[in-house]
N, C-alpha and C. Protein backbone atom coordinates (compact mmCIF):
# COMPACT_ATOMS: atom_id res chain seq x y z
N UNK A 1 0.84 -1.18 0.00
CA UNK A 1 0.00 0.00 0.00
C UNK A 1 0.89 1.24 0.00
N UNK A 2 0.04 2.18 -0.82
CA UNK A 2 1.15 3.34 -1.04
C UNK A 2 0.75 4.14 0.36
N UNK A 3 2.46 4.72 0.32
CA UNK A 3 2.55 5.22 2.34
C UNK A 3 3.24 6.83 2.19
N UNK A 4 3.53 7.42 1.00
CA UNK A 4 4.23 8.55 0.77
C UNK A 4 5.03 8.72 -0.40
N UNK A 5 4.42 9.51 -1.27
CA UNK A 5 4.49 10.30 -2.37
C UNK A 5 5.44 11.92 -2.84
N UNK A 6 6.21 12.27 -3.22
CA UNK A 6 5.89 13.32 -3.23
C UNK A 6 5.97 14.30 -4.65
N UNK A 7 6.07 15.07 -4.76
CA UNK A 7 5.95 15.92 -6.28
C UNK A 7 6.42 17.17 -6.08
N UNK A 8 6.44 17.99 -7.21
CA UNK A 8 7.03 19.13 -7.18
C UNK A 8 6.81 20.29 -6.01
N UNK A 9 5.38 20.03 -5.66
CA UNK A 9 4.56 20.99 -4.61
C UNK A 9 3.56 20.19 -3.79
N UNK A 10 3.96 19.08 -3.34
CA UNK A 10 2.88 18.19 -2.52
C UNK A 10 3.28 17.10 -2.19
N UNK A 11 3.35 17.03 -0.91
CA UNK A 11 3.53 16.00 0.12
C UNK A 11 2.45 14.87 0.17
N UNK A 12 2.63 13.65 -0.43
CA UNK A 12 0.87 12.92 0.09
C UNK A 12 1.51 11.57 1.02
N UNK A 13 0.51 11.56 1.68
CA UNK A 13 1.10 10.61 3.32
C UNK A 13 0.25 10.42 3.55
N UNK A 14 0.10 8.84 4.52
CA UNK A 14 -0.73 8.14 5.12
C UNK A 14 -1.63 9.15 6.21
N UNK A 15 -2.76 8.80 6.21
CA UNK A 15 -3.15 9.73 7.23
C UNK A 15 -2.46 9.21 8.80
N UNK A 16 -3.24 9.62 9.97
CA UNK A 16 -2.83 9.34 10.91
C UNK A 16 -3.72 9.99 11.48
N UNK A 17 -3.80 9.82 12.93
CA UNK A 17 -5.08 10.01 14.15
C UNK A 17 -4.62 11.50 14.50
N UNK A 18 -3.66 12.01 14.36
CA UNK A 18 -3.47 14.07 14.47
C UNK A 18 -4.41 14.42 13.11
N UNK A 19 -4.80 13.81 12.23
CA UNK A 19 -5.27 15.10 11.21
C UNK A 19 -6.26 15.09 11.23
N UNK A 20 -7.21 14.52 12.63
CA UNK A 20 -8.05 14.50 12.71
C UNK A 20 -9.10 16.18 12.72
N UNK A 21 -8.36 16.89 12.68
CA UNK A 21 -9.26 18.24 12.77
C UNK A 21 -8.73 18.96 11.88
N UNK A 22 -8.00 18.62 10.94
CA UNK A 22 -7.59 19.19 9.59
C UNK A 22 -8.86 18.20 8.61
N UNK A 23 -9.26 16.73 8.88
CA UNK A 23 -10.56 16.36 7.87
C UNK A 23 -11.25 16.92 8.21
N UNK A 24 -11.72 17.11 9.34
CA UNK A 24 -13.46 17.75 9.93
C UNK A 24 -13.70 18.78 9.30
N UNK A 25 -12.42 19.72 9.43
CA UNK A 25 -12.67 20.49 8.99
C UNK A 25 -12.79 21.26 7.43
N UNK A 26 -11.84 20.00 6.09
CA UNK A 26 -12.30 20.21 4.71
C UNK A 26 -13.59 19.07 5.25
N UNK A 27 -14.32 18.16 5.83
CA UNK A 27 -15.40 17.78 5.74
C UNK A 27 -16.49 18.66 5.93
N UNK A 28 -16.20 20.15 6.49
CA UNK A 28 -17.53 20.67 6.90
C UNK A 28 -17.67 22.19 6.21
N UNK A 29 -17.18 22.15 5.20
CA UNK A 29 -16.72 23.12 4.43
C UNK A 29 -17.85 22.94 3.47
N UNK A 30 -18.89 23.36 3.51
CA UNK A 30 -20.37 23.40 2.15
C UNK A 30 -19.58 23.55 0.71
N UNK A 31 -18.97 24.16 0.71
CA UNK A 31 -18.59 24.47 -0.72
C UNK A 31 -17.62 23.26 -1.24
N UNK A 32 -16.90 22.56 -0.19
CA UNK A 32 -16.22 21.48 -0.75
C UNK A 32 -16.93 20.66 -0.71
N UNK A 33 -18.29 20.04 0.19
CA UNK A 33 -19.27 19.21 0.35
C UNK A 33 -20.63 18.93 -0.79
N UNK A 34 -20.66 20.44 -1.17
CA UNK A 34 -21.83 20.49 -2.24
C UNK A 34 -22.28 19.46 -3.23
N UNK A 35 -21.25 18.76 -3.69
CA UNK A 35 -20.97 17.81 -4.77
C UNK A 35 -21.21 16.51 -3.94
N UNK A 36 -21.36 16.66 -2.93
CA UNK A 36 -20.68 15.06 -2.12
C UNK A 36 -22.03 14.90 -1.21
N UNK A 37 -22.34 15.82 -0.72
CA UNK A 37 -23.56 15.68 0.11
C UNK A 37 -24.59 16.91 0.88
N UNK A 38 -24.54 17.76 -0.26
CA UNK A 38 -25.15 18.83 -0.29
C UNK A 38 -24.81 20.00 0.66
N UNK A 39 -23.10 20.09 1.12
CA UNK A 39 -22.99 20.44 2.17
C UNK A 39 -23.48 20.34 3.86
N UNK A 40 -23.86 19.54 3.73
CA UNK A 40 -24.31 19.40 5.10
C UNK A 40 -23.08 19.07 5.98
N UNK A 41 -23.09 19.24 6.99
CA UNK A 41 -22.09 19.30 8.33
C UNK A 41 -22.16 17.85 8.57
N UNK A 42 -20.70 17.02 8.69
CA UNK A 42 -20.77 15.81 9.43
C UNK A 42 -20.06 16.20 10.90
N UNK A 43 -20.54 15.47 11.84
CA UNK A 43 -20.47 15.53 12.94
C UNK A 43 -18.68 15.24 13.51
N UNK A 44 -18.15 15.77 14.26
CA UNK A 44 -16.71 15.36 14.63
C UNK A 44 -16.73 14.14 15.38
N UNK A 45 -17.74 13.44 15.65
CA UNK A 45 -17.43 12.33 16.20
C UNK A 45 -17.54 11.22 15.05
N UNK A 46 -18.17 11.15 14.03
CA UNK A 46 -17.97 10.87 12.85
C UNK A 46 -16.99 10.44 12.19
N UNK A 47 -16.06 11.94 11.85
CA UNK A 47 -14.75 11.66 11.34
C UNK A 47 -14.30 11.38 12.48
N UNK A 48 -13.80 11.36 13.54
CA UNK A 48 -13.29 10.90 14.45
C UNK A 48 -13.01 8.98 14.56
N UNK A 49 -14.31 8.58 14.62
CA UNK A 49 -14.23 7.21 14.99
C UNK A 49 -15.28 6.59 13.52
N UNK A 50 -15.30 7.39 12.28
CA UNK A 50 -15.18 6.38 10.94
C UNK A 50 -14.79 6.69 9.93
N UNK A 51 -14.95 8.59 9.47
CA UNK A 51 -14.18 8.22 8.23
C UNK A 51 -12.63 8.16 8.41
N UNK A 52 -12.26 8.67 9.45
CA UNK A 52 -10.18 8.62 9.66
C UNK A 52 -9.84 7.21 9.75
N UNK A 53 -10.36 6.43 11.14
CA UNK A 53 -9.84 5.56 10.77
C UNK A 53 -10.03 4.40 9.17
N UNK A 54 -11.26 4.48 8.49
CA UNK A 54 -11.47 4.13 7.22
C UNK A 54 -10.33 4.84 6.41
N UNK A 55 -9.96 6.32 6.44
CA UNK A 55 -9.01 6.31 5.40
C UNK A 55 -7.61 5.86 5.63
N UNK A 56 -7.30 6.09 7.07
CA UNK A 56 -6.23 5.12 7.61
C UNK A 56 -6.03 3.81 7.12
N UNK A 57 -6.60 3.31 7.01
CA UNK A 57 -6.91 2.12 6.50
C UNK A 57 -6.86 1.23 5.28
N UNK A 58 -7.37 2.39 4.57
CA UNK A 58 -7.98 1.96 2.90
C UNK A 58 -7.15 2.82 2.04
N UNK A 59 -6.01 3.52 1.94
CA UNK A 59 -5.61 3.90 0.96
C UNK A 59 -5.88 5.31 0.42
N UNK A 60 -6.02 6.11 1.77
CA UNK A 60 -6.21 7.62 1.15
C UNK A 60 -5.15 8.48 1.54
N UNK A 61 -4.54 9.37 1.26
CA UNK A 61 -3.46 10.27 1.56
C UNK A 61 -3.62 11.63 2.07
N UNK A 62 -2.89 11.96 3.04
CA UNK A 62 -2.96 13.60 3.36
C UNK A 62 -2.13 14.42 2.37
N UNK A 63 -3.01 15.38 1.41
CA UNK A 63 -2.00 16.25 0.53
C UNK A 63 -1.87 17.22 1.61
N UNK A 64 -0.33 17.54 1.94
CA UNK A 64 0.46 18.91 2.53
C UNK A 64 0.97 19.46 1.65
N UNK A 65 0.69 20.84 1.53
CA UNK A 65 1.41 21.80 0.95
C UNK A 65 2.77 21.37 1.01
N UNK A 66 4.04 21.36 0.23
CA UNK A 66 5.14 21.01 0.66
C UNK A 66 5.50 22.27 1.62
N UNK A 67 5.65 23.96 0.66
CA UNK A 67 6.11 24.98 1.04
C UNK A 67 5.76 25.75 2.22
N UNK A 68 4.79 25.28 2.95
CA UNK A 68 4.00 25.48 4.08
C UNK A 68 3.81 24.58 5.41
N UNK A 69 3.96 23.15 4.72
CA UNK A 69 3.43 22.53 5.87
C UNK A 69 1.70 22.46 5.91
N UNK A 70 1.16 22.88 5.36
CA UNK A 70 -0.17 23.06 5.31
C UNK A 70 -0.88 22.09 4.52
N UNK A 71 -2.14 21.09 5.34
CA UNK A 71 -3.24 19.62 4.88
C UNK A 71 -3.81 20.95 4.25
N UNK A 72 -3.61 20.31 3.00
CA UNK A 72 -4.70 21.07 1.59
C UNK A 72 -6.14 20.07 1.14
N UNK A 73 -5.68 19.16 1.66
CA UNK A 73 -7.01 17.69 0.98
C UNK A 73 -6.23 16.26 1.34
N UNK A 74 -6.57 15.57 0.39
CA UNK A 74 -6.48 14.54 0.15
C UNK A 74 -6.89 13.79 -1.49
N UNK A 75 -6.23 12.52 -1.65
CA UNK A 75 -6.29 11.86 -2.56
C UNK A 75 -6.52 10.27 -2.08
N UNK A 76 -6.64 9.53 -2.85
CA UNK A 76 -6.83 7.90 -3.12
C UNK A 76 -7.05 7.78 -4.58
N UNK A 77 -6.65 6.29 -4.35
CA UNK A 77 -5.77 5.47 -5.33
C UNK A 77 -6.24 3.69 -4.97
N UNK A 78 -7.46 3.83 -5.20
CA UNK A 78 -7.99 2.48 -4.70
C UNK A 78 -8.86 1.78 -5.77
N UNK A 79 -8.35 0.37 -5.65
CA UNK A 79 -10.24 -0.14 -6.59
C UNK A 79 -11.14 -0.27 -5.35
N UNK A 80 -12.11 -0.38 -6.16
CA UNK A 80 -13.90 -0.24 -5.56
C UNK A 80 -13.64 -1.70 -4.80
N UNK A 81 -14.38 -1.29 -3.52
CA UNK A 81 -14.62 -2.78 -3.29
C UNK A 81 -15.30 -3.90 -4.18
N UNK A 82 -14.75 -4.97 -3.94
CA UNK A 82 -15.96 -6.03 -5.29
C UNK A 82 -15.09 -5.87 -6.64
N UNK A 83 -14.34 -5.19 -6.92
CA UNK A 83 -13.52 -4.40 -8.35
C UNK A 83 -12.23 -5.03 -8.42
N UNK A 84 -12.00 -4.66 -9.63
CA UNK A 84 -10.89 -5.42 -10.24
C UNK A 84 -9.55 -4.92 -9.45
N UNK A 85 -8.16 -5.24 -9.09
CA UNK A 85 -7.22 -4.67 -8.55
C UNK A 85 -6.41 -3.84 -9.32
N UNK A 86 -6.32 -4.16 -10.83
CA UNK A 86 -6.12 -3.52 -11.82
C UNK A 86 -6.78 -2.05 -12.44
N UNK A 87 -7.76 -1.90 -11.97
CA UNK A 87 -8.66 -0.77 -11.71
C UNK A 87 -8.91 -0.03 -10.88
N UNK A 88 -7.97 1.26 -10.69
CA UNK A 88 -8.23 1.60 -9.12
C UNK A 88 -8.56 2.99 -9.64
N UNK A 89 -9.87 3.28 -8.41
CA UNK A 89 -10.50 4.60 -8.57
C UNK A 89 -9.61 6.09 -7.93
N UNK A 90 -9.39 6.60 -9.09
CA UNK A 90 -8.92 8.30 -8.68
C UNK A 90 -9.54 9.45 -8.13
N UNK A 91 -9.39 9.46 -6.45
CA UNK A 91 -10.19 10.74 -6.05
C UNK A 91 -9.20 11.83 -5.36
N UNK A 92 -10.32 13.00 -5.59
CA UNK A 92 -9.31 13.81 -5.00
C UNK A 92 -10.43 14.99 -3.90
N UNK A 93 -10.25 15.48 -3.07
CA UNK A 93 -10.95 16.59 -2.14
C UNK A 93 -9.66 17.63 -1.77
N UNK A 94 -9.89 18.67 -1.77
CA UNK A 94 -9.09 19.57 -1.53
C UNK A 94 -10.28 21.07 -1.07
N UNK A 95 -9.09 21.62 -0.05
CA UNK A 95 -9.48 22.85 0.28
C UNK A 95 -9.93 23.28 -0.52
N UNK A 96 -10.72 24.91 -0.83
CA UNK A 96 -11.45 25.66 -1.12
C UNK A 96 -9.95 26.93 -1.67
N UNK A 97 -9.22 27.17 -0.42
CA UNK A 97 -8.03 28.03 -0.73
C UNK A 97 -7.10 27.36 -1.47
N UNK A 98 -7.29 25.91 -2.01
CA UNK A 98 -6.36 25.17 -3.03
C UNK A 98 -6.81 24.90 -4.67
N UNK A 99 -8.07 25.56 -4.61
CA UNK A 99 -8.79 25.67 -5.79
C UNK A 99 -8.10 26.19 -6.95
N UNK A 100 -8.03 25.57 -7.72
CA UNK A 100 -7.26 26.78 -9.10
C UNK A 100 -5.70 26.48 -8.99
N UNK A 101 -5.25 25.93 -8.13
CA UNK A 101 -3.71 26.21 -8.31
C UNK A 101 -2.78 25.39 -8.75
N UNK A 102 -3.90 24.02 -9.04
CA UNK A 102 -2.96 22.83 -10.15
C UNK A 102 -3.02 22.19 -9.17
N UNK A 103 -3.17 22.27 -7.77
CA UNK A 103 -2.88 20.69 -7.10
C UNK A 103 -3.53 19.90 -7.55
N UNK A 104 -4.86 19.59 -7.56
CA UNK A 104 -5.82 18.63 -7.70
C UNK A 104 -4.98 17.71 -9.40
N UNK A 105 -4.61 18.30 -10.10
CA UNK A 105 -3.92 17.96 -11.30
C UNK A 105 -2.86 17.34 -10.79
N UNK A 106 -1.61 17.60 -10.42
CA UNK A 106 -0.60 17.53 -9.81
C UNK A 106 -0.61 16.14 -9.32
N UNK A 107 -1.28 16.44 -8.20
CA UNK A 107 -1.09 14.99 -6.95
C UNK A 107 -1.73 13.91 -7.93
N UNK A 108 -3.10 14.09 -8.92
CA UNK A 108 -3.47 12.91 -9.71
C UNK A 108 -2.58 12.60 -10.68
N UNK A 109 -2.00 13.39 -11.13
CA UNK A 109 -0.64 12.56 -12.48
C UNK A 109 0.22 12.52 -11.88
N UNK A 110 0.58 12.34 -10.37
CA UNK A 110 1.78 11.74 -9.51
C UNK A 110 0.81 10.31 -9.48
N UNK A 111 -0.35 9.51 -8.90
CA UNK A 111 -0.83 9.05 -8.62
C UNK A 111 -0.90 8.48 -9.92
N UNK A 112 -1.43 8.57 -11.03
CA UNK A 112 -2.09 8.10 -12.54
C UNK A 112 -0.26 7.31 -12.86
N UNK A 113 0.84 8.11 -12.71
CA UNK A 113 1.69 7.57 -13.12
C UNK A 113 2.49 6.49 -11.94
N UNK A 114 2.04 6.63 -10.72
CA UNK A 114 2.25 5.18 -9.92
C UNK A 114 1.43 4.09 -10.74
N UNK A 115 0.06 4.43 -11.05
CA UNK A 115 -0.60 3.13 -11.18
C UNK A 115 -0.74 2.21 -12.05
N UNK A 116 0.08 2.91 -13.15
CA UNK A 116 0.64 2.12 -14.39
C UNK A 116 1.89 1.74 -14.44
N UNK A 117 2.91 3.04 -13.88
CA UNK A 117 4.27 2.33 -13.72
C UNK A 117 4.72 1.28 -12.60
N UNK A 118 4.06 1.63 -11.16
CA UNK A 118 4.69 0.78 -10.60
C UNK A 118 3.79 -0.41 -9.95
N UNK A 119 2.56 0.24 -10.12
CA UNK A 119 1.22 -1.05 -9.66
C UNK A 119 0.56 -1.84 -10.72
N UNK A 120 0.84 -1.89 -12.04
CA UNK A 120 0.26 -2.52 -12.97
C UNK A 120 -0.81 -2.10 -13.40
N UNK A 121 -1.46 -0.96 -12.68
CA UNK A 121 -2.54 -0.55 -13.44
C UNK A 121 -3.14 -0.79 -14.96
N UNK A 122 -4.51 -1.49 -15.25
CA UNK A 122 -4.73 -2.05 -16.32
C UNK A 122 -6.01 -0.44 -17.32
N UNK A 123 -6.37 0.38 -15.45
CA UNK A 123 -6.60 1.18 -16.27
C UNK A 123 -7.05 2.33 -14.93
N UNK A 124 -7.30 3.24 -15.20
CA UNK A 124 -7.53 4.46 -13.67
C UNK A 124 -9.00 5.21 -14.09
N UNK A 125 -9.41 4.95 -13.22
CA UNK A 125 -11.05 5.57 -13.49
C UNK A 125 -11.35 6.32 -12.44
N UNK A 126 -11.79 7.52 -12.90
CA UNK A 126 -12.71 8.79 -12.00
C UNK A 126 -14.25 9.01 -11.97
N UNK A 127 -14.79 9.56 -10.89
CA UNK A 127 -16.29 9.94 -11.67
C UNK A 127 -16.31 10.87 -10.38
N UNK A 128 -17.80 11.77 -10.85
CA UNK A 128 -18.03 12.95 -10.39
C UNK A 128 -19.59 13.05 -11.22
N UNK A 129 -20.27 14.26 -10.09
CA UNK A 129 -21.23 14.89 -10.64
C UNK A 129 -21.47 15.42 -12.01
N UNK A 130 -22.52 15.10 -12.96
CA UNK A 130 -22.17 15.76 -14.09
C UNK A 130 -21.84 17.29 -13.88
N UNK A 131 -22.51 17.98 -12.83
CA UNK A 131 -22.55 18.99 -12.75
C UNK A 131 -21.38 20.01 -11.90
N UNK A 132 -20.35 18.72 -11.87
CA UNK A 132 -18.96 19.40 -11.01
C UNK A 132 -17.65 19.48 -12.32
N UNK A 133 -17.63 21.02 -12.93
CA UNK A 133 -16.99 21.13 -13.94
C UNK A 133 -15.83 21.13 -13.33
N UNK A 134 -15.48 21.55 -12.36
CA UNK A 134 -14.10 21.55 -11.25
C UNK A 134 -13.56 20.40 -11.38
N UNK A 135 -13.89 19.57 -11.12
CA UNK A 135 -13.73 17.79 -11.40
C UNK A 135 -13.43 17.44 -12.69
N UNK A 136 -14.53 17.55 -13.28
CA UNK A 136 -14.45 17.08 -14.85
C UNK A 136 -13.30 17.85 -15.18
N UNK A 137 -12.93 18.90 -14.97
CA UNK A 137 -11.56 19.60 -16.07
C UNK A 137 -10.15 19.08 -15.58
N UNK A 138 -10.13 18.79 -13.75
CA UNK A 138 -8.86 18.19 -13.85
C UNK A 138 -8.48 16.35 -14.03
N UNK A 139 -10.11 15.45 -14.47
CA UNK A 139 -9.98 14.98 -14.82
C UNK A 139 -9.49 14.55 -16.16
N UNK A 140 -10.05 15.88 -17.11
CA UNK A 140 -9.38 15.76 -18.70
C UNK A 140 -8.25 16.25 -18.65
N UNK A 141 -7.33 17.06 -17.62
CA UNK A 141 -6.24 17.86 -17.87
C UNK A 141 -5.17 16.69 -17.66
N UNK A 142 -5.44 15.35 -17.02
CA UNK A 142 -4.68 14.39 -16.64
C UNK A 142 -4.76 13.14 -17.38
N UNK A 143 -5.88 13.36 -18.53
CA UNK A 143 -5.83 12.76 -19.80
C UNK A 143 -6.94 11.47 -19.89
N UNK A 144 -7.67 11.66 -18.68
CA UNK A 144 -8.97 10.82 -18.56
C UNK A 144 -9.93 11.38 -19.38
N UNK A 145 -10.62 10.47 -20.14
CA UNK A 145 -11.36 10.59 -20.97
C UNK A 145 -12.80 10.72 -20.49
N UNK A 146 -13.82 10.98 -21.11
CA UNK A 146 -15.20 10.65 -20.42
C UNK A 146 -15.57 9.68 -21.32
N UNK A 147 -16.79 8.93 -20.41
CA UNK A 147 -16.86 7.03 -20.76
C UNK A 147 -18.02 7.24 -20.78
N UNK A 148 -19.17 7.81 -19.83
CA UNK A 148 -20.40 7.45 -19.48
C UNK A 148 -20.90 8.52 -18.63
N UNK A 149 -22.38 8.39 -18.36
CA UNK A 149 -23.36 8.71 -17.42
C UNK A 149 -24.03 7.91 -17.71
N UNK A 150 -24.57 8.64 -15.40
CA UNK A 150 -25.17 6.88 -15.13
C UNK A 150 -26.21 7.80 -13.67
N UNK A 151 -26.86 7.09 -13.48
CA UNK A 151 -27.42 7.67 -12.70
C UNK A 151 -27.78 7.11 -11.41
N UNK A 152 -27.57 7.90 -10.32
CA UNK A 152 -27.80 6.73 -9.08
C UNK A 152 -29.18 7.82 -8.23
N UNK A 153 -29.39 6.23 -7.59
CA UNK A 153 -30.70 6.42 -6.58
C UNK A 153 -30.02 7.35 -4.91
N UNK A 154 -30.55 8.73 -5.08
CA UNK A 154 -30.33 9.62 -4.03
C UNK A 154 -30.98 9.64 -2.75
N UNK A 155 -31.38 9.33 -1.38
CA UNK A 155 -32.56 9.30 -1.06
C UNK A 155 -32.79 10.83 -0.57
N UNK A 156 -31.76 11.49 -0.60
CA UNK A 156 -32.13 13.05 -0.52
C UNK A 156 -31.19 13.35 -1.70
N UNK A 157 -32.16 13.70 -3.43
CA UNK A 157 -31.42 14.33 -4.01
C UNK A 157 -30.44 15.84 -4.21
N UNK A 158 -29.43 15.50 -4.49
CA UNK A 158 -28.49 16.64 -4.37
C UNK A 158 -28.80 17.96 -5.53
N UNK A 159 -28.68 19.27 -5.66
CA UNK A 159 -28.89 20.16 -7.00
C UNK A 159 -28.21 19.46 -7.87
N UNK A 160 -28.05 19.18 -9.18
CA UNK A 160 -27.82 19.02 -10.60
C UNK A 160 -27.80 17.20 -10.67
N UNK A 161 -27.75 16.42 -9.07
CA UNK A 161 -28.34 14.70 -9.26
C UNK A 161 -29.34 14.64 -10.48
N UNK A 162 -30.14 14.95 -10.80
CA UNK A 162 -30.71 14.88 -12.32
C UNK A 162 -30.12 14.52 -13.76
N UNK A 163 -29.17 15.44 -13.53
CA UNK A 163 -27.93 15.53 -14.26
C UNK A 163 -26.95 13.92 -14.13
N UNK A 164 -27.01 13.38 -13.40
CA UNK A 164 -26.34 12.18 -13.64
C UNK A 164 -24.76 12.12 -12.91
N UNK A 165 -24.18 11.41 -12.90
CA UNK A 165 -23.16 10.66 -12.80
C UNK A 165 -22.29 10.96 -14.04
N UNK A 166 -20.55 11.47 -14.14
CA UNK A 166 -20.15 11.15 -15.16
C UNK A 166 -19.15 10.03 -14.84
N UNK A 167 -18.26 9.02 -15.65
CA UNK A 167 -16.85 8.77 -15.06
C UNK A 167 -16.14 8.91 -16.60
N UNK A 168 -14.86 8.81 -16.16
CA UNK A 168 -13.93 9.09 -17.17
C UNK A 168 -13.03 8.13 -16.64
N UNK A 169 -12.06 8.09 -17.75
CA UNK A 169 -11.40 6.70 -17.54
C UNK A 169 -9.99 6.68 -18.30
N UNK A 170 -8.87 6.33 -18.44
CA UNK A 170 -7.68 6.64 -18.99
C UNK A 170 -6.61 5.15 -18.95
N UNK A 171 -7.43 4.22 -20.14
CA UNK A 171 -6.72 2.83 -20.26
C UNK A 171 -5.01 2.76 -20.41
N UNK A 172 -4.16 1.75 -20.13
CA UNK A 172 -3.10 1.97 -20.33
C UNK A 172 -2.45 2.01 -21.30
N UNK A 173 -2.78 1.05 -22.37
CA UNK A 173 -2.15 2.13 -23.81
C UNK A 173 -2.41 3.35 -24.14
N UNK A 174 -3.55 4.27 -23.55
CA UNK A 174 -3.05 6.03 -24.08
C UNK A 174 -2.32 6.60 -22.36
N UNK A 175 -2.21 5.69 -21.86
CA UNK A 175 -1.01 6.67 -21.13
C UNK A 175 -0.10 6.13 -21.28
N UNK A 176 0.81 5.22 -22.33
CA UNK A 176 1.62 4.45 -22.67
C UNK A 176 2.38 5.45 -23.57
N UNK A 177 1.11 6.01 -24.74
CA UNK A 177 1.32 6.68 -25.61
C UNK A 177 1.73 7.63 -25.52
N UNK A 178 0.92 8.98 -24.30
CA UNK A 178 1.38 10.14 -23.93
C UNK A 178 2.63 10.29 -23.16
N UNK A 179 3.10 9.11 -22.88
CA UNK A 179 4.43 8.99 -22.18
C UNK A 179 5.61 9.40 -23.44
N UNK A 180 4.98 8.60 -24.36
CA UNK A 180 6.08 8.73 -25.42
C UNK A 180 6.02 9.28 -26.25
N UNK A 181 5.25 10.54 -26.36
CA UNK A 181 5.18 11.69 -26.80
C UNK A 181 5.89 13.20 -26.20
């Protein structure tokens, strides 16, 4: 399991039981939530005792600013449960003050190029709201394609859930190709 990464401007590391109030707090952030669960507030006992230790666990990373020291988000690099191992899903959450500045790009083509060069990746798949262009652009800027919409059952629908589900997807012969270009 990957345990520490790093790149030109970003530190990504295992979480650990201190960043516990650096998640709560991109968890309770509406504007980073909107897409995910309509902003609503999750509770600190929550992240506390399920989603930390779950990402502890399962393969998600703390992005730090390198130049600061400063938890900007996070990433993972996992297949779906039930899913192929060869297929691992690309996510990313990041601050609100990290918007725009290439991380979200960055830390995923550090990540896109582990999972072909050194994990065998057979292929790296993303998805997002149709209606999260934020998403969708640094998914195409990292050379994922769009594959589909799909639509899932909400039991409190979110604004633009109508809109669907997209994923995008980036097999390993065209990142074989763009390598060698």
């Amino acid at each position: 399991m990957l345990i520490h990464l790093e790149t030109g401007r970003l530190i990504l590391r295992r979480f650990t039981e201190s960043d516990a109030d650096d998640l709560f707090a991109l968890h309770n952030d509406p504007d980073v939530m909107r897409h995910l669960n309509g902003g609503k507030p999750t509770p600190r006992e929550v992240i506390v005792q399920e989603t930390l230790p779950r990402f502890m666990a399962s393969g998600f990373l703390a992005a730090i600013e390198k130049s600061t020291g400063t938890f900007i988000g996070w990433f993972h690099l996992r297949a779906p449960r039930g899913k192929p191992a060869d297929e691992p899903e690309l996510g990313y959450r990041l601050h609100k003050a990290s918007w725009g500045k290439g991380y979200a790009t960055e830390g995923s083509l550090a990540l896109i190029d582990m999972a072909f060069g050194e994990l065998g990746a057979r292929r790296v798949f993303a998805q997002t709201m149709a209606v999260n262009l934020g998403s969708r652009r640094v998914m195409e800027k990292c050379g994922l394609r769009f594959t589909r919409t799909f639509f899932m059952d909400w039991e409190d629908p979110l604004p633009g859930s109508d809109q669907g589900e997209v994923e995008y997807e980036l097999p390993r012969a065209d990142w074989e190709a763009r390598r060698r270009t």
